[in-house]
Protein backbone atom coordinates (compact mmCIF):
# COMPACT_ATOMS: atom_id res chain seq x y z
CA UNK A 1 12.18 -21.15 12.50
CA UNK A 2 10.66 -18.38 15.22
CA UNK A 3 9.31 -15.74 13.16
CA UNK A 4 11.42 -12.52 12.92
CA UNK A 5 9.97 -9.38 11.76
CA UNK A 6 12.22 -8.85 9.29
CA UNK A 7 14.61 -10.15 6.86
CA UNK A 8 17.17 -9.67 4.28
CA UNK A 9 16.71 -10.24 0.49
CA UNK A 10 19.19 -12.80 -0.48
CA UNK A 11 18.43 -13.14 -4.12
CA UNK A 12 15.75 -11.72 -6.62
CA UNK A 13 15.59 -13.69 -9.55
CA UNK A 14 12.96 -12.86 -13.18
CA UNK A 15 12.41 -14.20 -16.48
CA UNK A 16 11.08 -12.87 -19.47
CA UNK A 17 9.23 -15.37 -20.69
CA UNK A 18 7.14 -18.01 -18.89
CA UNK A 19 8.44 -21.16 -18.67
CA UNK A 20 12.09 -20.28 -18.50
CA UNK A 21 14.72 -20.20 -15.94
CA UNK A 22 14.72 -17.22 -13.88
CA UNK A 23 18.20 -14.93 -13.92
CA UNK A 24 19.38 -13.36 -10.60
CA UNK A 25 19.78 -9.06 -10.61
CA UNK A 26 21.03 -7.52 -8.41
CA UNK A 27 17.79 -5.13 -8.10
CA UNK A 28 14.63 -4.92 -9.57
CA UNK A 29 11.75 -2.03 -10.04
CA UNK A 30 8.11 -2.80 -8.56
CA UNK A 31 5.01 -1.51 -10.02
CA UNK A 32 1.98 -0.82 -8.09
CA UNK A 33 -0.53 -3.61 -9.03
CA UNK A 34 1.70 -5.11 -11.87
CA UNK A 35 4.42 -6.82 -10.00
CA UNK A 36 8.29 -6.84 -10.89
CA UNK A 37 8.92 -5.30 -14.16
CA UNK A 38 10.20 -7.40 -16.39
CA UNK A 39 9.22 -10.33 -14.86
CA UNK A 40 6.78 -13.24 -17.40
CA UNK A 41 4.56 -13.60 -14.42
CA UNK A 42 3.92 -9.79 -13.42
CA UNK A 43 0.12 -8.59 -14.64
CA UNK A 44 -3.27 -8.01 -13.01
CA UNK A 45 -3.73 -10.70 -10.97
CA UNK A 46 -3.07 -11.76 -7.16
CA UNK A 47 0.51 -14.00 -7.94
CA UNK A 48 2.30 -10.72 -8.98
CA UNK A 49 5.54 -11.88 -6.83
CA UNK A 50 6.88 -15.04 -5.39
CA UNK A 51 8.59 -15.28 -2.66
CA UNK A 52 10.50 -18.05 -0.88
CA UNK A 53 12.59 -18.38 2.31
CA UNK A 54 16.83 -19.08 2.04
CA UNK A 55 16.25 -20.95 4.80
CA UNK A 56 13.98 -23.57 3.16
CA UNK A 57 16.33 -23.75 -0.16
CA UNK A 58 19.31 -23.71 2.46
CA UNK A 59 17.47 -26.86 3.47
CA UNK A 60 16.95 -28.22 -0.05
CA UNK A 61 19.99 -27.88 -0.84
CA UNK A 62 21.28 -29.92 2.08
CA UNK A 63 19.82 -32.46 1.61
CA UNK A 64 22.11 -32.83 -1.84
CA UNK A 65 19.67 -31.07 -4.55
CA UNK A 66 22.14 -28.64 -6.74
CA UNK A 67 19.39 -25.85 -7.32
CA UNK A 68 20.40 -22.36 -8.18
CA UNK A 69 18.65 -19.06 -7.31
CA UNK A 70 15.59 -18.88 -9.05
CA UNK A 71 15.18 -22.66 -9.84
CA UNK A 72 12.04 -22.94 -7.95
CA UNK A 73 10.39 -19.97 -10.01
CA UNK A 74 11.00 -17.21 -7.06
CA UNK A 75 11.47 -14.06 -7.63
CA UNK A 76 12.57 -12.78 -3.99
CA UNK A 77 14.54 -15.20 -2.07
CA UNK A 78 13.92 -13.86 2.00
CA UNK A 79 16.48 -14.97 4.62
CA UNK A 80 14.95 -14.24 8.40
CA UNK A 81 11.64 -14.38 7.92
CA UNK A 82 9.08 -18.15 7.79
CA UNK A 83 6.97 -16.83 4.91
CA UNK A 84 4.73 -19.79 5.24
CA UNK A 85 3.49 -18.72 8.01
CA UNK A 86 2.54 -15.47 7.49
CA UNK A 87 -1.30 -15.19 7.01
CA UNK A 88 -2.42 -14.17 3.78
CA UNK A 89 -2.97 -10.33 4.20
CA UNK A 90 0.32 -9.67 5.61
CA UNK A 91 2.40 -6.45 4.34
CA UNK A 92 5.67 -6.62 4.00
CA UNK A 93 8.01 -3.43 3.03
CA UNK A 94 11.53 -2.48 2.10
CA UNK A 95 12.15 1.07 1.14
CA UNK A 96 9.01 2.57 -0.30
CA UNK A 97 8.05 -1.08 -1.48
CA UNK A 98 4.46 -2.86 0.06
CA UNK A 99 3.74 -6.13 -0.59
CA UNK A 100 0.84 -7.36 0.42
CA UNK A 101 0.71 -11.50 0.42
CA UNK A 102 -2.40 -13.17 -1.48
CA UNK A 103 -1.87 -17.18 -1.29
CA UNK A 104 0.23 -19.61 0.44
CA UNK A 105 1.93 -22.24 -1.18
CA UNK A 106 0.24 -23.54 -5.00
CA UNK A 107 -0.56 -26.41 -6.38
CA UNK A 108 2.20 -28.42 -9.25
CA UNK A 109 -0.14 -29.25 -11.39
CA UNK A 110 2.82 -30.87 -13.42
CA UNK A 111 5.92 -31.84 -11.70
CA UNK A 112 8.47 -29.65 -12.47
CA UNK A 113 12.22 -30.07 -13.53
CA UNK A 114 13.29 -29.56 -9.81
CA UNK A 115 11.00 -32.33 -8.96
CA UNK A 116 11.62 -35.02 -11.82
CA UNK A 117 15.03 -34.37 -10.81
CA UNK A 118 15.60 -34.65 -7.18
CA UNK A 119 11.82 -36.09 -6.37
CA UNK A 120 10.70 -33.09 -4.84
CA UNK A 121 9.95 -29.46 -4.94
CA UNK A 122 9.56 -27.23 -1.87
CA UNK A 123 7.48 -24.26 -3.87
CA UNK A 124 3.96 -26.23 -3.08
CA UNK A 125 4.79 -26.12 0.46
CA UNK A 126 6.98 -23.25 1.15
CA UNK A 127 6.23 -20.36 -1.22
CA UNK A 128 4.33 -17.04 -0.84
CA UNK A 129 2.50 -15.05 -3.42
CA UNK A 130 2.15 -11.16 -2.91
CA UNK A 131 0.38 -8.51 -4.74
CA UNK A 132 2.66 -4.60 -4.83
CA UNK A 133 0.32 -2.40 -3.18
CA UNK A 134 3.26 0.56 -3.64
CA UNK A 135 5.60 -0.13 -6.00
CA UNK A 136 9.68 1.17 -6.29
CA UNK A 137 13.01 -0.70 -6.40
CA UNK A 138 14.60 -3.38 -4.18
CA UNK A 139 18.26 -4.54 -4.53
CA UNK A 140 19.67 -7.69 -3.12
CA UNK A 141 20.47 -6.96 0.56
CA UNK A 142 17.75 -4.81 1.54
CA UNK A 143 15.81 -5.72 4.26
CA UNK A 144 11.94 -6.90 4.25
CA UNK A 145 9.69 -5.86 7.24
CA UNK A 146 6.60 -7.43 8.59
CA UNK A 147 3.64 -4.81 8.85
């Protein structure tokens, strides 16, 4: 997938606590250095947001994996943009909103539900992490750009 320099949120998915499925809104409020309010995985640190291409779970799914929004722990799902290869440092906005990405991919330290169930997980290889360098709100259907 060429690069575009932007993209269209598909789906933004939270939890409230760690270790549970993540529930799709429709839009969500960002706080500066925090992450997405709400969200089990928001706090001072650099993994305040994940993000993952519709593309790449468009692919997942293909290949016969029944995996809802959220499933692989994302909180923004991006169509239009290859997040993976974006180097870290890389703003993105929508509205007022700056993201700023930290780390590429993680490591599954244990295999996750996704995985024990289809044999694979695509979050390793094709997630993002971003920090909120200016926070506000984004609603499914804005658009992301590349700074």
């Amino acid at each position: 997938m060429k690069n575009s320099k932007t993209g269209v949120i598909k789906a933004i998915c939270v939890s409230e606590k760690r270790g549970t499925a993540k529930q799709e809104r429709e839009s969500v409020r960002l706080i500066e250095d925090f992450g997405i309010e709400g969200d089990a995985h928001a706090g001072k640190w650099h993994r305040q947001v994940s993000l993952l291409s519709w593309e790449s779970v468009e692919a997942f799914r293909s290949k016969g994996a029944d995996v809802e929004n959220g499933a692989f722990g994302e909180n923004l799902l991006v169509s239009g943009i290859d997040l993976p290869e974006l180097p870290v440092g890389t703003r993105l906005s929508g509205g007022e909103v700056v993201l700023e990405i930290t780390q590429i991919g993680k490591q599954c330290h244990s295999h996750c539900e996704i995985y024990k169930q289809v044999g694979d997980c695509i979050m390793p290889r094709k997630g993002v992490f971003a920090v909120v360098i200016h926070g506000g709100t984004l609603a499914v259907g804005d658009v992301l750009v590349v700074n």
